[in-house]
PDBML (XML) file of the C-alpha atoms, coordinates in Angstrom:
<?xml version="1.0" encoding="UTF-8" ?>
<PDBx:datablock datablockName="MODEL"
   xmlns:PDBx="http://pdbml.pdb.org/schema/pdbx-v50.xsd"
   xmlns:xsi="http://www.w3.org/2001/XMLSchema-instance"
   xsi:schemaLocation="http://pdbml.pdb.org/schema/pdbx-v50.xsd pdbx-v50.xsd">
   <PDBx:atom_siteCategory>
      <PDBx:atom_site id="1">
         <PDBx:B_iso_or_equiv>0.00</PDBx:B_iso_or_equiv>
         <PDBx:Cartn_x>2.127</PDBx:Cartn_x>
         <PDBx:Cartn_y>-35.035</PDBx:Cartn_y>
         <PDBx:Cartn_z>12.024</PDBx:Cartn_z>
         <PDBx:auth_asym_id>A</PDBx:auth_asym_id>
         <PDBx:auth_atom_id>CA</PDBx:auth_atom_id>
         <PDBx:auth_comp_id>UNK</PDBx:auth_comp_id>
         <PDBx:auth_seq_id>1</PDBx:auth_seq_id>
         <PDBx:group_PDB>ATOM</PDBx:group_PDB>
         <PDBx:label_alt_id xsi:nil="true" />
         <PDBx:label_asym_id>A</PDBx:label_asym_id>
         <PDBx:label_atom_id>CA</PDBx:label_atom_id>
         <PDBx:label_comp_id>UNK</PDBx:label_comp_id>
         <PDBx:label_entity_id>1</PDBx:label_entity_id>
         <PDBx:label_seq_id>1</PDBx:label_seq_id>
         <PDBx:occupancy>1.00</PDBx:occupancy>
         <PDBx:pdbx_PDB_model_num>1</PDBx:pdbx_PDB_model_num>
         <PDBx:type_symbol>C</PDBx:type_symbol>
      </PDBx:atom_site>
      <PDBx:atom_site id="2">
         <PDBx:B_iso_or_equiv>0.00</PDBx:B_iso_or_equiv>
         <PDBx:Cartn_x>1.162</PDBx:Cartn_x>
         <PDBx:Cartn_y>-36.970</PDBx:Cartn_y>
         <PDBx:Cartn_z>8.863</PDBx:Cartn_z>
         <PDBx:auth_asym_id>A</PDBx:auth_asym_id>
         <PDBx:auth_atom_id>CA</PDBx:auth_atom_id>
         <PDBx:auth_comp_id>UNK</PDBx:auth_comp_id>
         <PDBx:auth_seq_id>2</PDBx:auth_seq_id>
         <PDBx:group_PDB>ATOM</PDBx:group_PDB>
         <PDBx:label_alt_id xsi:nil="true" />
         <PDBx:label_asym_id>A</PDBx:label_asym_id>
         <PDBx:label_atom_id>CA</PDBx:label_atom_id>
         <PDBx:label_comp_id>UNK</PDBx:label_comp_id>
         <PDBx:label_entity_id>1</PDBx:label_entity_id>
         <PDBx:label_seq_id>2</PDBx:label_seq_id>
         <PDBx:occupancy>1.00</PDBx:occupancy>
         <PDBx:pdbx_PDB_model_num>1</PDBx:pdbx_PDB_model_num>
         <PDBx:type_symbol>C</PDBx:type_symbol>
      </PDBx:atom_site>
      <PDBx:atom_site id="3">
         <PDBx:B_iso_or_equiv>0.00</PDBx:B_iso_or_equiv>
         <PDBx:Cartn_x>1.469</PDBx:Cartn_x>
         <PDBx:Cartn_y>-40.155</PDBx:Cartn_y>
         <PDBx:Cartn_z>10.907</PDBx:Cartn_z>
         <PDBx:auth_asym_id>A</PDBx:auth_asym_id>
         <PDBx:auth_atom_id>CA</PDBx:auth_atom_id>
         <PDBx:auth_comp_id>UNK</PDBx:auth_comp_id>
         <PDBx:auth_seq_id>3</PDBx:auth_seq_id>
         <PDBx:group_PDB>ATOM</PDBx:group_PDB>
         <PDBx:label_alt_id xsi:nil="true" />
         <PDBx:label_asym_id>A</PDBx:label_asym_id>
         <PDBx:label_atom_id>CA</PDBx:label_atom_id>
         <PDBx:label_comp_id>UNK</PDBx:label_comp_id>
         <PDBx:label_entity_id>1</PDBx:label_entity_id>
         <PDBx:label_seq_id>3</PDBx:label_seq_id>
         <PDBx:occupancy>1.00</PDBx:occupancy>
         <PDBx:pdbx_PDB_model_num>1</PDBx:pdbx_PDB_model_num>
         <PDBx:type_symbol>C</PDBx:type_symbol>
      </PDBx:atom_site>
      <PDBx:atom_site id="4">
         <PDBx:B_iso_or_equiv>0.00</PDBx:B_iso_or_equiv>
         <PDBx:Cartn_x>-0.616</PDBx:Cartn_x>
         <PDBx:Cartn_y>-39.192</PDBx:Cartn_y>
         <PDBx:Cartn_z>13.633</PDBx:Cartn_z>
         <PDBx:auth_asym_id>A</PDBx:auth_asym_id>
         <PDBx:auth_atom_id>CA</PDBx:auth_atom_id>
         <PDBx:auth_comp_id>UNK</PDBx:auth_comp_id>
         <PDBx:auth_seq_id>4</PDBx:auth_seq_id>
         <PDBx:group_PDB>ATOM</PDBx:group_PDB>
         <PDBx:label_alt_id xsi:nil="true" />
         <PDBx:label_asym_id>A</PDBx:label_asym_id>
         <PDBx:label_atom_id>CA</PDBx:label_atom_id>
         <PDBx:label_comp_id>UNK</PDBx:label_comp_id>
         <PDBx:label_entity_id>1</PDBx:label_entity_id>
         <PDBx:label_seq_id>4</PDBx:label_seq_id>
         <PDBx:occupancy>1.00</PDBx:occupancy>
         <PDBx:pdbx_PDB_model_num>1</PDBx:pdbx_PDB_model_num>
         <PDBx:type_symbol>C</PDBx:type_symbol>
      </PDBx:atom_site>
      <PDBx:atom_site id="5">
         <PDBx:B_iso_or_equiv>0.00</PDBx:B_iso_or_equiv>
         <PDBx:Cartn_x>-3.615</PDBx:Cartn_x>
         <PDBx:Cartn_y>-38.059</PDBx:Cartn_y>
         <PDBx:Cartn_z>11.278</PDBx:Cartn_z>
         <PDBx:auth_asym_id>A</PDBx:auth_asym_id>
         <PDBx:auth_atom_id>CA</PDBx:auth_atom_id>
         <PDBx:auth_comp_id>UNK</PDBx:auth_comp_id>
         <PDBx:auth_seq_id>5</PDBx:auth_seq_id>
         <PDBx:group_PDB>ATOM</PDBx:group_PDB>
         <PDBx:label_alt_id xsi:nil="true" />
         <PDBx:label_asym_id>A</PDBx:label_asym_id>
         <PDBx:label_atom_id>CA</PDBx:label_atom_id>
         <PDBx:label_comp_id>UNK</PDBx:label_comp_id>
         <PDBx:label_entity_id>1</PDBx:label_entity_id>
         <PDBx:label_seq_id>5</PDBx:label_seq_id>
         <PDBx:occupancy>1.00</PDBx:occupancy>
         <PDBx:pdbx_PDB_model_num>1</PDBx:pdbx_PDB_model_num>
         <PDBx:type_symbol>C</PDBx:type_symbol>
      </PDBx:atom_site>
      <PDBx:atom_site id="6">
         <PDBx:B_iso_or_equiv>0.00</PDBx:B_iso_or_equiv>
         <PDBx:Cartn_x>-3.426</PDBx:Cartn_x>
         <PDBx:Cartn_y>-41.070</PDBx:Cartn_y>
         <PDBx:Cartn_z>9.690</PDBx:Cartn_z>
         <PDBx:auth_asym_id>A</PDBx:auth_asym_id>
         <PDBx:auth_atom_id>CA</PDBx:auth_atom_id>
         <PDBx:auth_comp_id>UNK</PDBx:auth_comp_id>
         <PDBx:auth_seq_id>6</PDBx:auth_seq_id>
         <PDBx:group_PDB>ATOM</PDBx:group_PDB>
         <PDBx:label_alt_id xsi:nil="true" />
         <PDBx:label_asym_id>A</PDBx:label_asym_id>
         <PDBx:label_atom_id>CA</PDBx:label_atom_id>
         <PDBx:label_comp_id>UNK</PDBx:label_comp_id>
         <PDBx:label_entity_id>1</PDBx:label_entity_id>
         <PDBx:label_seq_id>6</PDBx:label_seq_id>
         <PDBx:occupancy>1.00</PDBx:occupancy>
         <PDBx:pdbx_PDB_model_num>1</PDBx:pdbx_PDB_model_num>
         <PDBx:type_symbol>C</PDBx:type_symbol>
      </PDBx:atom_site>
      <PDBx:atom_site id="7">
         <PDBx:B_iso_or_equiv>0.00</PDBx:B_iso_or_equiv>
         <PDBx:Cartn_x>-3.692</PDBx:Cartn_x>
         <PDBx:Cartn_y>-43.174</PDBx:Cartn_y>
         <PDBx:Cartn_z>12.951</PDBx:Cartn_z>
         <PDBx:auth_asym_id>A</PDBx:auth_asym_id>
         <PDBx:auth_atom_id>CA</PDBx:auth_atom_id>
         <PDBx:auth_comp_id>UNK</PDBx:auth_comp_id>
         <PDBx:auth_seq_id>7</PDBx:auth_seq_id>
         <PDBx:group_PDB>ATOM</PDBx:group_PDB>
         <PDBx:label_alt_id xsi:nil="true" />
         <PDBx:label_asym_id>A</PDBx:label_asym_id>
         <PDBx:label_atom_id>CA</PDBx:label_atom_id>
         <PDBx:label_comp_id>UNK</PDBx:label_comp_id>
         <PDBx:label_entity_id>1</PDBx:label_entity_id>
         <PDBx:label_seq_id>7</PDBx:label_seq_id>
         <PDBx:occupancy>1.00</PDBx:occupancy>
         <PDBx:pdbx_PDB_model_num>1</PDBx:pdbx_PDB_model_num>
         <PDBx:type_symbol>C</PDBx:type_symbol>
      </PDBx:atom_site>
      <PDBx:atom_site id="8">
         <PDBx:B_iso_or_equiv>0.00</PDBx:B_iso_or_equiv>
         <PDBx:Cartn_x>-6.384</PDBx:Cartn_x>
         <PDBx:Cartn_y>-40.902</PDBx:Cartn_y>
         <PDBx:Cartn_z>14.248</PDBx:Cartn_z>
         <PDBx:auth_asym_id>A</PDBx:auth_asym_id>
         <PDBx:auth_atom_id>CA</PDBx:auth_atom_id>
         <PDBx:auth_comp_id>UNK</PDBx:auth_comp_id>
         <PDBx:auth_seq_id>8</PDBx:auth_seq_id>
         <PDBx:group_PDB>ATOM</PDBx:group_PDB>
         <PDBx:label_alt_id xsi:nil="true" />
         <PDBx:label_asym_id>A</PDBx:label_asym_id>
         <PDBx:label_atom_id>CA</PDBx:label_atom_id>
         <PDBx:label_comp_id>UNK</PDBx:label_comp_id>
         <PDBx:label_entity_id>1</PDBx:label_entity_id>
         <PDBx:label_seq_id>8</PDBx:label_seq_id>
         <PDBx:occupancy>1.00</PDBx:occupancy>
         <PDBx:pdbx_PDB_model_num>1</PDBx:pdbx_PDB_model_num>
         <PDBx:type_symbol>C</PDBx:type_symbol>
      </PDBx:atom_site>
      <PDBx:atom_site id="9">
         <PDBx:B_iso_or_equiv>0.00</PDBx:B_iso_or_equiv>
         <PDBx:Cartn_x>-8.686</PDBx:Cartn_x>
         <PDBx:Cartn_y>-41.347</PDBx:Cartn_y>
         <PDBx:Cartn_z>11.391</PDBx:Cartn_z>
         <PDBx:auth_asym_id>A</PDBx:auth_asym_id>
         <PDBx:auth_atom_id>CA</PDBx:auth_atom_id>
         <PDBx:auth_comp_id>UNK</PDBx:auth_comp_id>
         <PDBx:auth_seq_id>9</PDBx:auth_seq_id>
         <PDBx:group_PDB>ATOM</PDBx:group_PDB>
         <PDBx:label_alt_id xsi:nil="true" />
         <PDBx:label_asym_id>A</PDBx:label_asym_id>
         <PDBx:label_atom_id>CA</PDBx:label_atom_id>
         <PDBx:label_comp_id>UNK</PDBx:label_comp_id>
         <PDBx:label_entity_id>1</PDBx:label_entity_id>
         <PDBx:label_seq_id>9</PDBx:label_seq_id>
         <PDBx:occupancy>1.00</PDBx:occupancy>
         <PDBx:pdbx_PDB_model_num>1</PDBx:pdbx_PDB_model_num>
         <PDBx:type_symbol>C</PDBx:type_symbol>
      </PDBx:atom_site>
      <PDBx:atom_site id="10">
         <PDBx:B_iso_or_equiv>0.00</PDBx:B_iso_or_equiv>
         <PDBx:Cartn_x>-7.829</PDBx:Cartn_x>
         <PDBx:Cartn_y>-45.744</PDBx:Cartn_y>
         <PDBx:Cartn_z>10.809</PDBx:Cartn_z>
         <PDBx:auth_asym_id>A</PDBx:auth_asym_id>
         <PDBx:auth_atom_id>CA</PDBx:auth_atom_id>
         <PDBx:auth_comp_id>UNK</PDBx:auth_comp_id>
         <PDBx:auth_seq_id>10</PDBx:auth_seq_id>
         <PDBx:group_PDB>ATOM</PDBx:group_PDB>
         <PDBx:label_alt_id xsi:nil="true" />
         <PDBx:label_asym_id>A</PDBx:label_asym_id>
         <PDBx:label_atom_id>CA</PDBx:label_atom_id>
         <PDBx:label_comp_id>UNK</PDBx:label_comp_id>
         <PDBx:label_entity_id>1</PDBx:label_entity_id>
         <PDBx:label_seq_id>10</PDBx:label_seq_id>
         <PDBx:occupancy>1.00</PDBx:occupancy>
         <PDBx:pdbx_PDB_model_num>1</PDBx:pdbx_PDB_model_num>
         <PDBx:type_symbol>C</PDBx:type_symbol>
      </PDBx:atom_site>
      <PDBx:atom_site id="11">
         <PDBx:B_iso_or_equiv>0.00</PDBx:B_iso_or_equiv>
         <PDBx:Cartn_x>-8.873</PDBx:Cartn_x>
         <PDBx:Cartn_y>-45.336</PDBx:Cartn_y>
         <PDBx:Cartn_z>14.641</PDBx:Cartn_z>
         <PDBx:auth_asym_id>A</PDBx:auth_asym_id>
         <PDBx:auth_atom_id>CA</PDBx:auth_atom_id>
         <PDBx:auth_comp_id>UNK</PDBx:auth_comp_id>
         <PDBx:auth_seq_id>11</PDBx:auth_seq_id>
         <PDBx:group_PDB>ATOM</PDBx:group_PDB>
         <PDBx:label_alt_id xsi:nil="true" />
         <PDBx:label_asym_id>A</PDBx:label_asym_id>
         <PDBx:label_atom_id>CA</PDBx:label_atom_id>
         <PDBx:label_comp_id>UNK</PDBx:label_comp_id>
         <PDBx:label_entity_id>1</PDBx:label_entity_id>
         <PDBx:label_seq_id>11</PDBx:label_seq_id>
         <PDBx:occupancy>1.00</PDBx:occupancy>
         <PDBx:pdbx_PDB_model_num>1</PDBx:pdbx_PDB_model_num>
         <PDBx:type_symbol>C</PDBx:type_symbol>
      </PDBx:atom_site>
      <PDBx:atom_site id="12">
         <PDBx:B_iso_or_equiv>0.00</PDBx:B_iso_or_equiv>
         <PDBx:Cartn_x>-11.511</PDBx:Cartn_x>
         <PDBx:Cartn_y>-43.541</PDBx:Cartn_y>
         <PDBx:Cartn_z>14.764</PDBx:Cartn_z>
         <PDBx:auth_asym_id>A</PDBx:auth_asym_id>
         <PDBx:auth_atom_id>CA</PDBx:auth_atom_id>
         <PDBx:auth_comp_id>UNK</PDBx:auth_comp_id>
         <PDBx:auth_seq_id>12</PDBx:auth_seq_id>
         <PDBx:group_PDB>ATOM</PDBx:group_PDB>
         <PDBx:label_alt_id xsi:nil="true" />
         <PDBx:label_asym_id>A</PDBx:label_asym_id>
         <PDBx:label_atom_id>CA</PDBx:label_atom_id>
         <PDBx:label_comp_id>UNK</PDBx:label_comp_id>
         <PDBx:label_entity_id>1</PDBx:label_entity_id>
         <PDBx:label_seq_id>12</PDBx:label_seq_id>
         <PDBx:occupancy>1.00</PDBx:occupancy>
         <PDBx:pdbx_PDB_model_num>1</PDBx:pdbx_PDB_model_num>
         <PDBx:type_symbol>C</PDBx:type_symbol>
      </PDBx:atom_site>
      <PDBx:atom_site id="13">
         <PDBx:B_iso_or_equiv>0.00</PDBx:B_iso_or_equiv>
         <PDBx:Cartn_x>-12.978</PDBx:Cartn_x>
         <PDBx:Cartn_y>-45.817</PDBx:Cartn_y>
         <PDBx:Cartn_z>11.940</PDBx:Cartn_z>
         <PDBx:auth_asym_id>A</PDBx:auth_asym_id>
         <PDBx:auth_atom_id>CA</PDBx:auth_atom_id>
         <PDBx:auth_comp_id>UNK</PDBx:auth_comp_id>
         <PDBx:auth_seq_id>13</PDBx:auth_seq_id>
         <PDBx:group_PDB>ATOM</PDBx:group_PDB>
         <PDBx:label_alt_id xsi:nil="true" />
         <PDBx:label_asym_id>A</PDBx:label_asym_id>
         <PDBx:label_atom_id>CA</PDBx:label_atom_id>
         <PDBx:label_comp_id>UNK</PDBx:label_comp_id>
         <PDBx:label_entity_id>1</PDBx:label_entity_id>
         <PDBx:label_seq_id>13</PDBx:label_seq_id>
         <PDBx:occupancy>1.00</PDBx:occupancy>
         <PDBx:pdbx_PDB_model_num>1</PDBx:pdbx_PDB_model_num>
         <PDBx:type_symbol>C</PDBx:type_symbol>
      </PDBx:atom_site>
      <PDBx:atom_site id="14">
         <PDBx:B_iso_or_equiv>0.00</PDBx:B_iso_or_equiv>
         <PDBx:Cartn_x>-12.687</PDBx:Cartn_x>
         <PDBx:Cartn_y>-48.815</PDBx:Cartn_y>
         <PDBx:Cartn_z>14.004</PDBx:Cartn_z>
         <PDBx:auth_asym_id>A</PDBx:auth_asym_id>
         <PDBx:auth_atom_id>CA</PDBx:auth_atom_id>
         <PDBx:auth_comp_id>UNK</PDBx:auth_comp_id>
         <PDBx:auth_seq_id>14</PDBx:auth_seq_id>
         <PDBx:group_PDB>ATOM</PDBx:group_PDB>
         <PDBx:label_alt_id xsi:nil="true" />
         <PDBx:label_asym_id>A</PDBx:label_asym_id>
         <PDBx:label_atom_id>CA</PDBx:label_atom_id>
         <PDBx:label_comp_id>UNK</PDBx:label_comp_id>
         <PDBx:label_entity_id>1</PDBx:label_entity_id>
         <PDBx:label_seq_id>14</PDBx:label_seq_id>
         <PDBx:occupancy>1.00</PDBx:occupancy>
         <PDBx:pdbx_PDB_model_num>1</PDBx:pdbx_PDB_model_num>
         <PDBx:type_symbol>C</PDBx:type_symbol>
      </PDBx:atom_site>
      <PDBx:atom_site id="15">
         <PDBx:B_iso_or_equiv>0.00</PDBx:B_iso_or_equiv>
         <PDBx:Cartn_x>-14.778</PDBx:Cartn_x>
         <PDBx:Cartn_y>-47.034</PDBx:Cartn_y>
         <PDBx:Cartn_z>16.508</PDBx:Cartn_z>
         <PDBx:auth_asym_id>A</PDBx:auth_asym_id>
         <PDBx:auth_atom_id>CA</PDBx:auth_atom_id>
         <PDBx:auth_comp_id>UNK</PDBx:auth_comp_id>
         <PDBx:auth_seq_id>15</PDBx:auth_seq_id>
         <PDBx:group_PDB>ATOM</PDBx:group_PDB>
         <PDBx:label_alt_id xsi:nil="true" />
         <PDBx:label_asym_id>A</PDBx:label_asym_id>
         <PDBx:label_atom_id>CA</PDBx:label_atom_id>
         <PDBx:label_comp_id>UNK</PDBx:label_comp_id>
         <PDBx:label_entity_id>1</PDBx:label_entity_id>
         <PDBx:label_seq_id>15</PDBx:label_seq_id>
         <PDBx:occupancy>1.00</PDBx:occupancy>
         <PDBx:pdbx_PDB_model_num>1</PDBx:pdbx_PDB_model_num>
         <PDBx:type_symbol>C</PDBx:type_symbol>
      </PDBx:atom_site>
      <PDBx:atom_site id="16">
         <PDBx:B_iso_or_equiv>0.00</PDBx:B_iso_or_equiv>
         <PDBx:Cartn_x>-11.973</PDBx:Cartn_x>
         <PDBx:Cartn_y>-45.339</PDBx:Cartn_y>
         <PDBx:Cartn_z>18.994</PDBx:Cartn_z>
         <PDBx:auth_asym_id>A</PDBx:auth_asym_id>
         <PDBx:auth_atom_id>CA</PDBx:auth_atom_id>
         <PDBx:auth_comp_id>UNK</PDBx:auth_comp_id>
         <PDBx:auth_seq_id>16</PDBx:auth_seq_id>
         <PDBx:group_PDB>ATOM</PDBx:group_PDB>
         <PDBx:label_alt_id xsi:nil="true" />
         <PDBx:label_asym_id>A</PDBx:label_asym_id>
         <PDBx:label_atom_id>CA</PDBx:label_atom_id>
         <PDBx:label_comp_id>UNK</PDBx:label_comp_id>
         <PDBx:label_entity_id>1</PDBx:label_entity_id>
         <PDBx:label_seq_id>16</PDBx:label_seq_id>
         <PDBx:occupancy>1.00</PDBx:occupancy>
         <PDBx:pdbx_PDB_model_num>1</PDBx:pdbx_PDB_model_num>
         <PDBx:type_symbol>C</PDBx:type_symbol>
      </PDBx:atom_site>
      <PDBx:atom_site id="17">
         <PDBx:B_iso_or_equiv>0.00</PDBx:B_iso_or_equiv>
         <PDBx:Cartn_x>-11.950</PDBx:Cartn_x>
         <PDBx:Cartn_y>-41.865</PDBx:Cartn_y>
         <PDBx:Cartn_z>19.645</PDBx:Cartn_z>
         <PDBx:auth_asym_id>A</PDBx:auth_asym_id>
         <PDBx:auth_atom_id>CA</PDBx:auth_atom_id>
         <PDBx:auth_comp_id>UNK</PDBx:auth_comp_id>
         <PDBx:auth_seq_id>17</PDBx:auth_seq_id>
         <PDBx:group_PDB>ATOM</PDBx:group_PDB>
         <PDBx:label_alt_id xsi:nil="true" />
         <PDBx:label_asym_id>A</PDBx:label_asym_id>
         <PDBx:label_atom_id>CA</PDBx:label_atom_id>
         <PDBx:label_comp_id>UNK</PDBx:label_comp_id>
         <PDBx:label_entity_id>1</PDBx:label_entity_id>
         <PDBx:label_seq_id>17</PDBx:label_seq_id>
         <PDBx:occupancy>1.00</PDBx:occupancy>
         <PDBx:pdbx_PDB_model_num>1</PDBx:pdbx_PDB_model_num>
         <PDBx:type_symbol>C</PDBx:type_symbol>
      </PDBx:atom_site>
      <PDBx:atom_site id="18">
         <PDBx:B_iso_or_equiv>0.00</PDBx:B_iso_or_equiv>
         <PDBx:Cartn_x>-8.438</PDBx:Cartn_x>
         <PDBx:Cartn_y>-40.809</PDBx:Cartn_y>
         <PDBx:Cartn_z>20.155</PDBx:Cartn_z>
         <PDBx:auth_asym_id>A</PDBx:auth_asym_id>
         <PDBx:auth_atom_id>CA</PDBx:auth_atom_id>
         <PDBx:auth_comp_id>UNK</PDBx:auth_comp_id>
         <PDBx:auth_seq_id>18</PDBx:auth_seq_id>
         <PDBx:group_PDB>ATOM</PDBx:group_PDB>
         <PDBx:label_alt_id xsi:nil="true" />
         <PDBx:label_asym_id>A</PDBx:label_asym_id>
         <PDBx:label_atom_id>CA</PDBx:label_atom_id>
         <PDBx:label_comp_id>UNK</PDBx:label_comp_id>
         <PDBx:label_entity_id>1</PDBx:label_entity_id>
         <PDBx:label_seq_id>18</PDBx:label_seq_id>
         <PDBx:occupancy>1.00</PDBx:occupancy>
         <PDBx:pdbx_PDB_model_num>1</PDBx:pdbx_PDB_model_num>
         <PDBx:type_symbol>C</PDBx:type_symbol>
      </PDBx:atom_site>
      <PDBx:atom_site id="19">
         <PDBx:B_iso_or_equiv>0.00</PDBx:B_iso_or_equiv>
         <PDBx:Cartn_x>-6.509</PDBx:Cartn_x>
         <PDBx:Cartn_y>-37.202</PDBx:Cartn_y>
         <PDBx:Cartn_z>19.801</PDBx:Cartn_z>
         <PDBx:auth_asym_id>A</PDBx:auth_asym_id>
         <PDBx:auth_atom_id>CA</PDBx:auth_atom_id>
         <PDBx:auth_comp_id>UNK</PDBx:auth_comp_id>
         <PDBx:auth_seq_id>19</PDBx:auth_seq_id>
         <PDBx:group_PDB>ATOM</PDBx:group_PDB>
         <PDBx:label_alt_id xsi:nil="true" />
         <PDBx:label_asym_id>A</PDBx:label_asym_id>
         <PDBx:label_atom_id>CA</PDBx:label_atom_id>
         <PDBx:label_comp_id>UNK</PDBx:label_comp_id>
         <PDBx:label_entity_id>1</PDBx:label_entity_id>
         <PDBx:label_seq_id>19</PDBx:label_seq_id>
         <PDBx:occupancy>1.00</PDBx:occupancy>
         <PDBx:pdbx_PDB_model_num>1</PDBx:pdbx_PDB_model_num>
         <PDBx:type_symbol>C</PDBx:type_symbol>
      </PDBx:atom_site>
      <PDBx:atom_site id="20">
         <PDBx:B_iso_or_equiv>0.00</PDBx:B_iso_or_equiv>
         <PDBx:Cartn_x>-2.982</PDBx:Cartn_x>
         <PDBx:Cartn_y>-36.008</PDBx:Cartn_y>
         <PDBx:Cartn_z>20.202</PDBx:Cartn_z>
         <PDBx:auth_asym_id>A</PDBx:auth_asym_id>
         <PDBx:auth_atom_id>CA</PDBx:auth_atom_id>
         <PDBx:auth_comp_id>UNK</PDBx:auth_comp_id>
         <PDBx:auth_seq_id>20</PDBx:auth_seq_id>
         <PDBx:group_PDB>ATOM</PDBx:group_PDB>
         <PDBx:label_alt_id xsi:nil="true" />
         <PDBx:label_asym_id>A</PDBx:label_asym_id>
         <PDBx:label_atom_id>CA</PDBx:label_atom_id>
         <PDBx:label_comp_id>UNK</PDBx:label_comp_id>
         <PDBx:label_entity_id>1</PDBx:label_entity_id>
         <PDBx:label_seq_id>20</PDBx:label_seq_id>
         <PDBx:occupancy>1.00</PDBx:occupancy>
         <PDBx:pdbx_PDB_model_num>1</PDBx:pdbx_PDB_model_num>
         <PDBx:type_symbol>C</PDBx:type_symbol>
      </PDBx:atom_site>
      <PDBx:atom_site id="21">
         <PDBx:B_iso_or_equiv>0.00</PDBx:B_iso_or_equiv>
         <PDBx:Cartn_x>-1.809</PDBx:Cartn_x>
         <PDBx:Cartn_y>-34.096</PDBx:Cartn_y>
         <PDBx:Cartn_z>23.272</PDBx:Cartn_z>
         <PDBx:auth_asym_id>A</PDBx:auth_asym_id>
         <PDBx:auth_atom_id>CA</PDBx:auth_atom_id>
         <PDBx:auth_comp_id>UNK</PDBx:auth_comp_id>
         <PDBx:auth_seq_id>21</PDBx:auth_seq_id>
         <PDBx:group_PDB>ATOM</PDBx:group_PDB>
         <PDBx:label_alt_id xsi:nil="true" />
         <PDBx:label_asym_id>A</PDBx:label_asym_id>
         <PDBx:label_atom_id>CA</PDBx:label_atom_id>
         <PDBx:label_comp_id>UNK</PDBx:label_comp_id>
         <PDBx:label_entity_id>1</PDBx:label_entity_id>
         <PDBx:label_seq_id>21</PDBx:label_seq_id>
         <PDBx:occupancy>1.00</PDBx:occupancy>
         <PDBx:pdbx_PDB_model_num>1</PDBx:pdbx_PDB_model_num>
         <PDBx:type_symbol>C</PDBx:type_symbol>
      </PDBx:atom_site>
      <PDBx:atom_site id="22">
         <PDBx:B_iso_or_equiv>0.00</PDBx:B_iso_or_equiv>
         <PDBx:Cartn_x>1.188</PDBx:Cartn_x>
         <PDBx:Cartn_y>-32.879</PDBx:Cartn_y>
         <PDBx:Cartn_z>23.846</PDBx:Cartn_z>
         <PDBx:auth_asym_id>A</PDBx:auth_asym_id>
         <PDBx:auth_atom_id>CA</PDBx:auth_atom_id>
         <PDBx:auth_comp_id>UNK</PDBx:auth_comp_id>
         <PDBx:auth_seq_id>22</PDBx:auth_seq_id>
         <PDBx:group_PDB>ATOM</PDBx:group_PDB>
         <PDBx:label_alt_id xsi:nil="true" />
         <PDBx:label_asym_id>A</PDBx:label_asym_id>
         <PDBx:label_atom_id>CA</PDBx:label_atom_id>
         <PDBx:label_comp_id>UNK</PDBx:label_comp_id>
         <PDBx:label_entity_id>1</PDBx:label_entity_id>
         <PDBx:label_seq_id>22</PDBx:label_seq_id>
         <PDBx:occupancy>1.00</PDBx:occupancy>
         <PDBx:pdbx_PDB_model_num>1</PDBx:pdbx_PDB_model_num>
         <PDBx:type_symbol>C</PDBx:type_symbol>
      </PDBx:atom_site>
      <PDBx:atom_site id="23">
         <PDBx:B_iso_or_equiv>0.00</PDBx:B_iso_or_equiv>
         <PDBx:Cartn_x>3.154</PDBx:Cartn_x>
         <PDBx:Cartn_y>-33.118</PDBx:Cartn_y>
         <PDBx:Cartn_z>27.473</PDBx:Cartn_z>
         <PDBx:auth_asym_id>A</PDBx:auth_asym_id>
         <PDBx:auth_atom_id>CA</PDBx:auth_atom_id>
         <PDBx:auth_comp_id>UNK</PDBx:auth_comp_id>
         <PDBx:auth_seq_id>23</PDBx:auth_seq_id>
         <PDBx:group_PDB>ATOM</PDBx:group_PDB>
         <PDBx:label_alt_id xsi:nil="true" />
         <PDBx:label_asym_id>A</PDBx:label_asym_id>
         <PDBx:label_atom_id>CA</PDBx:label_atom_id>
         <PDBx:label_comp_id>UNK</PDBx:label_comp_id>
         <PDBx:label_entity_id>1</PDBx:label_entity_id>
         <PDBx:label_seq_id>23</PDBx:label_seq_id>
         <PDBx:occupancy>1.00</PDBx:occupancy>
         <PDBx:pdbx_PDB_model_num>1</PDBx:pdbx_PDB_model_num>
         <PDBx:type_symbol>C</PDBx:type_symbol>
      </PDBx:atom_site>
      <PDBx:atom_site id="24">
         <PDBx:B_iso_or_equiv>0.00</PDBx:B_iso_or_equiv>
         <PDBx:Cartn_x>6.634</PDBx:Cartn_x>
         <PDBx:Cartn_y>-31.860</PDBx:Cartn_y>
         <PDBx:Cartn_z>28.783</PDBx:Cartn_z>
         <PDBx:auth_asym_id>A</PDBx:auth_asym_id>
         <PDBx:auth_atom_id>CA</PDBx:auth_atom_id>
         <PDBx:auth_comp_id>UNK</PDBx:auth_comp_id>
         <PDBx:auth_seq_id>24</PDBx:auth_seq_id>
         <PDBx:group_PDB>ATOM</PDBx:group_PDB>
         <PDBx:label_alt_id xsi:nil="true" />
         <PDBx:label_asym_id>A</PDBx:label_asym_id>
         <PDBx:label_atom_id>CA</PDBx:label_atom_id>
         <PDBx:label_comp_id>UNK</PDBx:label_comp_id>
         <PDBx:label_entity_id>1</PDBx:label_entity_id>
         <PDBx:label_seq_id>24</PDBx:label_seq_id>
         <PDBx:occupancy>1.00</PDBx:occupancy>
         <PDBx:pdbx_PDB_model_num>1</PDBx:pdbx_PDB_model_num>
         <PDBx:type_symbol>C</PDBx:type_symbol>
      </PDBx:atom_site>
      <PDBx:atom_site id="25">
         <PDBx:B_iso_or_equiv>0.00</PDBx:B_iso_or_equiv>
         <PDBx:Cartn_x>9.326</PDBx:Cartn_x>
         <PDBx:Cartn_y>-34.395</PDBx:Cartn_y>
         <PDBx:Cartn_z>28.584</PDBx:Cartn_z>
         <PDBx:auth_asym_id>A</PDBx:auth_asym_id>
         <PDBx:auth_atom_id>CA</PDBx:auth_atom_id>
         <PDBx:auth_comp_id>UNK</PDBx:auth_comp_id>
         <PDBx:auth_seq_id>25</PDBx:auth_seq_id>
         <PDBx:group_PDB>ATOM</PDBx:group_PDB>
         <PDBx:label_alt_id xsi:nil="true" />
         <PDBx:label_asym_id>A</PDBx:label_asym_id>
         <PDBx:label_atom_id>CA</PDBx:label_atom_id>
         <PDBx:label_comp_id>UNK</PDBx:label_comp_id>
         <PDBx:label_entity_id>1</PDBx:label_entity_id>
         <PDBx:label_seq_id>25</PDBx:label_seq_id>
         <PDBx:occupancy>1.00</PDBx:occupancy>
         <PDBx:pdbx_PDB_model_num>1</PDBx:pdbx_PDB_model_num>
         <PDBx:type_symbol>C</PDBx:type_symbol>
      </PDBx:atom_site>
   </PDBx:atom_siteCategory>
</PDBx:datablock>
């Protein structure tokens, strides 16, 4: 969870809007 925020937020300040979902696997 910690690594996702982080990668959401460095993305998000290079301009790409990106979230998390979750999907049955």
């Amino acid at each position: 969870e910690v690594f996702e925020s982080i990668v959401i937020e460095q993305l998000k300040e290079r301009g790409y809007n990106t979230k998390i979902v979750e999907t049955p696997g």
